[in-house]
PDB file of N, CA and C in Angstrom:
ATOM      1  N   UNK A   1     149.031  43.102 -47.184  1.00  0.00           N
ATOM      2  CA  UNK A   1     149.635  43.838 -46.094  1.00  0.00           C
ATOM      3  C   UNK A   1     149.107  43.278 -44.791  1.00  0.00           C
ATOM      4  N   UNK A   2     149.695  43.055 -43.535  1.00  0.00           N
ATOM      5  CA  UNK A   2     149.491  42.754 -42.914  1.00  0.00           C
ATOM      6  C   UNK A   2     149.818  43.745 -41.621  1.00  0.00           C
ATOM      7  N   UNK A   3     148.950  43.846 -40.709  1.00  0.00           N
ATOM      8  CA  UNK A   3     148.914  45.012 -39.732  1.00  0.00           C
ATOM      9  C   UNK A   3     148.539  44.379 -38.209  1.00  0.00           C
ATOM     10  N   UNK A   4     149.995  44.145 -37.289  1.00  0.00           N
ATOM     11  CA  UNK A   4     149.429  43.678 -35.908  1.00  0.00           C
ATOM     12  C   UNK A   4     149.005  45.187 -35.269  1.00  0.00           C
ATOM     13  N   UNK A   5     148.059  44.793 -34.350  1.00  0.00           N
ATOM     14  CA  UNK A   5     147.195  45.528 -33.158  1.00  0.00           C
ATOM     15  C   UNK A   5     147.091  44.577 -32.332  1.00  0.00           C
ATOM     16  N   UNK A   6     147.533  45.516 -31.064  1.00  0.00           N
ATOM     17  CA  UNK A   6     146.930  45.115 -29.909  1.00  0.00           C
ATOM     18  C   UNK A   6     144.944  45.464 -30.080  1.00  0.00           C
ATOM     19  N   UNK A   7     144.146  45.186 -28.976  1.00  0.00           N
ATOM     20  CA  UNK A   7     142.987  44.702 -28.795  1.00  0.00           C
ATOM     21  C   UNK A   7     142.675  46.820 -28.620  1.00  0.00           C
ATOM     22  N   UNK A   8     143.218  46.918 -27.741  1.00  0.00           N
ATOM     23  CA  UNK A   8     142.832  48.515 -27.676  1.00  0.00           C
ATOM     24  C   UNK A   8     143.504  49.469 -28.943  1.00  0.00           C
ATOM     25  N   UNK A   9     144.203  49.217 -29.632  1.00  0.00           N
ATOM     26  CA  UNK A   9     144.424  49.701 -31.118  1.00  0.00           C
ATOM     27  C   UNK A   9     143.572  49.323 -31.954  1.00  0.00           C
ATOM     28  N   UNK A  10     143.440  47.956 -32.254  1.00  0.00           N
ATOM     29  CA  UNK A  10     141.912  47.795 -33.170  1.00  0.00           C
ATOM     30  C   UNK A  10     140.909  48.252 -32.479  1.00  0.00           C
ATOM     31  N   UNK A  11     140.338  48.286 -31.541  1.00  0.00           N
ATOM     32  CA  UNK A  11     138.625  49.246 -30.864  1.00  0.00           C
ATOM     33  C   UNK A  11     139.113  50.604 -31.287  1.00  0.00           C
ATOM     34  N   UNK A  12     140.057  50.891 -31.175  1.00  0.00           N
ATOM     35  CA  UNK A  12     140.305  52.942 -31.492  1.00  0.00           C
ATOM     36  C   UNK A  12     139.879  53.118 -32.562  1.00  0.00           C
ATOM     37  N   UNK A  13     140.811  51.744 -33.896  1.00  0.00           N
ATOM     38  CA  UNK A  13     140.932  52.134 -35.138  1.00  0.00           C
ATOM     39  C   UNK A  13     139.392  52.047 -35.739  1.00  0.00           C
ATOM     40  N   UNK A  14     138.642  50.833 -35.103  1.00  0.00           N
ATOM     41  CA  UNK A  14     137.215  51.028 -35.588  1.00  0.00           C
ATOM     42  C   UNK A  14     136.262  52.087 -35.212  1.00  0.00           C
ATOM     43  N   UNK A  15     136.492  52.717 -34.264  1.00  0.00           N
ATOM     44  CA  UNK A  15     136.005  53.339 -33.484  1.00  0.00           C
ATOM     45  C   UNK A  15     136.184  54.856 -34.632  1.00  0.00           C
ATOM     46  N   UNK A  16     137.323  55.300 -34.836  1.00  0.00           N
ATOM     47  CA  UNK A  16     137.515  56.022 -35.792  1.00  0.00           C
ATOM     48  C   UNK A  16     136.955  56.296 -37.018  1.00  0.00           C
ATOM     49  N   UNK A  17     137.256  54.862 -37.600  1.00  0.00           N
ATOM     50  CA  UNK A  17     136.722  54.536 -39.163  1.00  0.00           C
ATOM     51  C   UNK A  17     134.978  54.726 -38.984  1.00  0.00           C
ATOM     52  N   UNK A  18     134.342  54.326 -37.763  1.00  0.00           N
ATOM     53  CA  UNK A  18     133.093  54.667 -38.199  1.00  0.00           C
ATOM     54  C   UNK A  18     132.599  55.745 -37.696  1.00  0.00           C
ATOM     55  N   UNK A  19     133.245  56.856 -37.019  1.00  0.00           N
ATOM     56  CA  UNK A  19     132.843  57.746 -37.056  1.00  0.00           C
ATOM     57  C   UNK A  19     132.899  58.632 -38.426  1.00  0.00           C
ATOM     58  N   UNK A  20     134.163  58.310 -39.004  1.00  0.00           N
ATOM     59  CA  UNK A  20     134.246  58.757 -40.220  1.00  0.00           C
ATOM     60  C   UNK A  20     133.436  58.662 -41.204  1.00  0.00           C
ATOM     61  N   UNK A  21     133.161  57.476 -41.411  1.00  0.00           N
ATOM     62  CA  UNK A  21     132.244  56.808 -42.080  1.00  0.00           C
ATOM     63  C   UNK A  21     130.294  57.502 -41.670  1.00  0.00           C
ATOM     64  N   UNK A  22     130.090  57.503 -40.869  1.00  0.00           N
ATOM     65  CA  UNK A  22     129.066  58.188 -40.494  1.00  0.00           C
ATOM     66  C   UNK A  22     128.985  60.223 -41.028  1.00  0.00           C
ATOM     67  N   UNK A  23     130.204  60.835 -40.700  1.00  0.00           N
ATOM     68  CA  UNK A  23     130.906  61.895 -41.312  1.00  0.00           C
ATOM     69  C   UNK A  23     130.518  62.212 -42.704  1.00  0.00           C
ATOM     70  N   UNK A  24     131.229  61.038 -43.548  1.00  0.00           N
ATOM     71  CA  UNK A  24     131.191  60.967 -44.927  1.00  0.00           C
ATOM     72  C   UNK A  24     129.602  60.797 -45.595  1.00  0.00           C
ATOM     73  N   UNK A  25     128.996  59.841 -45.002  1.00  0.00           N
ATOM     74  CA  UNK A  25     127.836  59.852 -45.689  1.00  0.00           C
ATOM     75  C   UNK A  25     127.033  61.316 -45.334  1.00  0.00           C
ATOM     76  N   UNK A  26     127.249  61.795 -44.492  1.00  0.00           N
ATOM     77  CA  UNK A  26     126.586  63.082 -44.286  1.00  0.00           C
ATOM     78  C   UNK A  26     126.614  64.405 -45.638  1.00  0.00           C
ATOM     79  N   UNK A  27     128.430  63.888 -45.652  1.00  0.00           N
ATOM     80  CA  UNK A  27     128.873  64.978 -46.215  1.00  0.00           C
ATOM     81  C   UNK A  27     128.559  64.487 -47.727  1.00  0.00           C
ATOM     82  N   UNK A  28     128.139  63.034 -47.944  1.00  0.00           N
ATOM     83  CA  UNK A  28     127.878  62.862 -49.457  1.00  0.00           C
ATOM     84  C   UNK A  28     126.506  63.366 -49.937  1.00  0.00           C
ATOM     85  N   UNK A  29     125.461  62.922 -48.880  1.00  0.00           N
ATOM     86  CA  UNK A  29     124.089  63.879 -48.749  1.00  0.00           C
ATOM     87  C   UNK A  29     124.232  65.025 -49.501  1.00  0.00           C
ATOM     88  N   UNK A  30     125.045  66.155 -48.577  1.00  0.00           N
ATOM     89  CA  UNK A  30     125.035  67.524 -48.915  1.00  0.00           C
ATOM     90  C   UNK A  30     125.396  67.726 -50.640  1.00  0.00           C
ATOM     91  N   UNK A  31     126.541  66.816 -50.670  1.00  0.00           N
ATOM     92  CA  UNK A  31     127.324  67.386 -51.775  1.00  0.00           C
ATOM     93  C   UNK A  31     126.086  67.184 -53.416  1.00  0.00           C
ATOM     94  N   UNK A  32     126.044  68.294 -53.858  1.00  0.00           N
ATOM     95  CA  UNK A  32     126.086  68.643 -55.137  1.00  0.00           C
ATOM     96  C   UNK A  32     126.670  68.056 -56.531  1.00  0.00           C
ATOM     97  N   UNK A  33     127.813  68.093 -56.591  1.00  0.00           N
ATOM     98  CA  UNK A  33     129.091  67.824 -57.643  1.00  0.00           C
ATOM     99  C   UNK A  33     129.378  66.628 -58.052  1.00  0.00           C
ATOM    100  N   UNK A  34     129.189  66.161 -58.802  1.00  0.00           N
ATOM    101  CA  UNK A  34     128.786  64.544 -59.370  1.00  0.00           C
ATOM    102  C   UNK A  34     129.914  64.590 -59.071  1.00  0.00           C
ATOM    103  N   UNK A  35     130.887  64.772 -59.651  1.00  0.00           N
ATOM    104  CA  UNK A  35     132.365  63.966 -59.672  1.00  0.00           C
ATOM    105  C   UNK A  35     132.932  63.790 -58.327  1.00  0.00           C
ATOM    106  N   UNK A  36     132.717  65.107 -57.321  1.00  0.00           N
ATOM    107  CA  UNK A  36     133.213  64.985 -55.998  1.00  0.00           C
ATOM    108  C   UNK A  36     132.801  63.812 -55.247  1.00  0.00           C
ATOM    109  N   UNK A  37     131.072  63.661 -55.427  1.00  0.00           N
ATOM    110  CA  UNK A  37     130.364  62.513 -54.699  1.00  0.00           C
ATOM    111  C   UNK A  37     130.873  61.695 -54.787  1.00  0.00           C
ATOM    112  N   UNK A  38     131.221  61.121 -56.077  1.00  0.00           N
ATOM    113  CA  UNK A  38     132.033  60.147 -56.624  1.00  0.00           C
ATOM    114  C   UNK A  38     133.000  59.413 -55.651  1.00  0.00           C
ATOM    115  N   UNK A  39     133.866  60.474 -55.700  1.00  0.00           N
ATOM    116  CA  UNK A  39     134.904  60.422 -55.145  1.00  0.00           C
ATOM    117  C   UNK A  39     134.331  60.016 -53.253  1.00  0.00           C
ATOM    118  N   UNK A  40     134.023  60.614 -52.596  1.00  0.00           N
ATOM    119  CA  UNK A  40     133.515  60.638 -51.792  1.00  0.00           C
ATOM    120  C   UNK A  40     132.555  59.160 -51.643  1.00  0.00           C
ATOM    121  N   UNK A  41     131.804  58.586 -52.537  1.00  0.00           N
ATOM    122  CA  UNK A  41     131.467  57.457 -52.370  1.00  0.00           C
ATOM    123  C   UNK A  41     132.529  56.436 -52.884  1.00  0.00           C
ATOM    124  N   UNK A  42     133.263  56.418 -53.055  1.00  0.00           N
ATOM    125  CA  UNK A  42     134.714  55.392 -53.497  1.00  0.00           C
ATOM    126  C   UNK A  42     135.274  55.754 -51.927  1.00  0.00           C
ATOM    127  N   UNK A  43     135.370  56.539 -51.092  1.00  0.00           N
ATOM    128  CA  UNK A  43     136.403  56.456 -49.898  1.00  0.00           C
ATOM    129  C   UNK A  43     135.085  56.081 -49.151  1.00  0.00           C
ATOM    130  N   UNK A  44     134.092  56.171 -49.338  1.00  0.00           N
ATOM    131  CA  UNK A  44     132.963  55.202 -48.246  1.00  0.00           C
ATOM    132  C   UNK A  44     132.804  54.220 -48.218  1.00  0.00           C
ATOM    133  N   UNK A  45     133.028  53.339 -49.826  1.00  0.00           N
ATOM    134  CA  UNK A  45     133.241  52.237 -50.000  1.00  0.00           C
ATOM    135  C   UNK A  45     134.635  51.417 -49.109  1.00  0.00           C
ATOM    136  N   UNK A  46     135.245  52.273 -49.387  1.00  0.00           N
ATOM    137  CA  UNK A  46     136.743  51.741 -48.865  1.00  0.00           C
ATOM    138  C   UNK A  46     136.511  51.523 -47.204  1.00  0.00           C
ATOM    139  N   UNK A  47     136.049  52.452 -46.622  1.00  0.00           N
ATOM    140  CA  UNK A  47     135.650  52.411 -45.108  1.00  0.00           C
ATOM    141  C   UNK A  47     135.357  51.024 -44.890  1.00  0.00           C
ATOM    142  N   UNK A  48     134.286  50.672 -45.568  1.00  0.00           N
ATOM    143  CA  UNK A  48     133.130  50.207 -45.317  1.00  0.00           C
ATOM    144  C   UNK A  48     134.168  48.669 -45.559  1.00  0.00           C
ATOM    145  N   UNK A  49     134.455  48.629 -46.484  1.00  0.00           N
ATOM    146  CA  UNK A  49     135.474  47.167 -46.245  1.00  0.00           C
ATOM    147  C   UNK A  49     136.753  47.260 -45.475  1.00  0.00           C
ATOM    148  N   UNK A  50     137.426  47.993 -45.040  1.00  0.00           N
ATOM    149  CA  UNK A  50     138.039  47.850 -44.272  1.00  0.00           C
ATOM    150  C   UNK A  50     137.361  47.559 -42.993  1.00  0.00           C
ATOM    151  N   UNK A  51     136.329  48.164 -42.740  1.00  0.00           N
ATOM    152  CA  UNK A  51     135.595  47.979 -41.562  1.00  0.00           C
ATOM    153  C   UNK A  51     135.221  46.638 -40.984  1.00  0.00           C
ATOM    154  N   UNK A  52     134.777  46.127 -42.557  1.00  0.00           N
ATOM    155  CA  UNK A  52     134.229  44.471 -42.747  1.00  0.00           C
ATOM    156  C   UNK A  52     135.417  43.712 -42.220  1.00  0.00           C
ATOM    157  N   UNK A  53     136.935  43.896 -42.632  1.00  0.00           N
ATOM    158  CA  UNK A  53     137.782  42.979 -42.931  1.00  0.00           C
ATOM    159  C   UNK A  53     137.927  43.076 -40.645  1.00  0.00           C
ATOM    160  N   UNK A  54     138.256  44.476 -40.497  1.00  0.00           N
ATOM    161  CA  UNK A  54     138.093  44.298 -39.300  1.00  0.00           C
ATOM    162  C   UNK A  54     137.513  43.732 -38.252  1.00  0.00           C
ATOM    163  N   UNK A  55     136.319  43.683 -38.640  1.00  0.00           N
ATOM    164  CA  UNK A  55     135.096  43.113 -37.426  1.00  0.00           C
ATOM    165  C   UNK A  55     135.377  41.897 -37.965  1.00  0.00           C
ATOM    166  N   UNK A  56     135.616  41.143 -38.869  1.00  0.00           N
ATOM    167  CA  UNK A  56     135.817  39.912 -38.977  1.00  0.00           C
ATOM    168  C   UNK A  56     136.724  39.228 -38.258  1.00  0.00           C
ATOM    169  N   UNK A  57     138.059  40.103 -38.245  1.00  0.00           N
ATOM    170  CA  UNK A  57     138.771  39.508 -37.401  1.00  0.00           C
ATOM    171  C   UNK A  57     138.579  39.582 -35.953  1.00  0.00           C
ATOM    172  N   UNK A  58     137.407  40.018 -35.322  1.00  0.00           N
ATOM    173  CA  UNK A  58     137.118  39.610 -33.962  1.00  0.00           C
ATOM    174  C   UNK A  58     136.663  40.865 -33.550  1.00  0.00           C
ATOM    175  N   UNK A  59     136.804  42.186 -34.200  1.00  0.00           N
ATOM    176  CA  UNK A  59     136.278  43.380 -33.363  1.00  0.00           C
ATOM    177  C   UNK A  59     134.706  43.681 -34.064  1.00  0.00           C
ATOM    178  N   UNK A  60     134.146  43.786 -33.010  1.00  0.00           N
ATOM    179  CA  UNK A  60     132.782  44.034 -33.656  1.00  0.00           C
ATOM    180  C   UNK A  60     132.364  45.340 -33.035  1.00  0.00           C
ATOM    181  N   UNK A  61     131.428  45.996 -33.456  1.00  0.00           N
ATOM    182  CA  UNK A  61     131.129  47.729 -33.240  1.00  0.00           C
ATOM    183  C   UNK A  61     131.129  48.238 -32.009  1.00  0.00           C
ATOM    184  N   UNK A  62     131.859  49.389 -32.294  1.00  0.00           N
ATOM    185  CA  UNK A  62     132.424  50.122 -30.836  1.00  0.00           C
ATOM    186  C   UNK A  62     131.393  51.562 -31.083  1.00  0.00           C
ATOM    187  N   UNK A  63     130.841  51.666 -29.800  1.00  0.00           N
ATOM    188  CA  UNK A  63     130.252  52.832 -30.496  1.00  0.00           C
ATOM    189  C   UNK A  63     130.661  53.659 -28.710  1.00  0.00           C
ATOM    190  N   UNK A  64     130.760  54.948 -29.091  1.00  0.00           N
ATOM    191  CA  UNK A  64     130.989  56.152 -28.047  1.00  0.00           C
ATOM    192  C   UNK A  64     130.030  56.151 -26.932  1.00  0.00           C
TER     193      UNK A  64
END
């Protein structure tokens, strides 16, 4: 799949993803429930390379 962005659409979209990403590990901390964590560490994983594939292509960390 291929996805154009302008320069201020990719900074938002990273900008997003790692807040999320920061979010999630919080919320994997808390969690209890093997299977939920699970789950919850499979969509952190996913962050986490999308994130990669991003900054590779030229955006590197945006932070607030």
């Amino acid at each position: 799949m291929e996805l154009t962005l302008t320069n201020e659409e990719e900074e938002l979209l990273v900008h997003i993803l790692e807040q999320r990403h920061r979010e999630l590990r919080k919320e994997i901390s808390h969690t209890d429930h093997y299977e939920f964590k699970e789950i919850l560490r499979k969509n952190d994983g996913l962050i986490e390379s999308i994130l990669t594939h991003l900054r590779e292509d030229g955006v590197h960390e945006v932070r607030a």
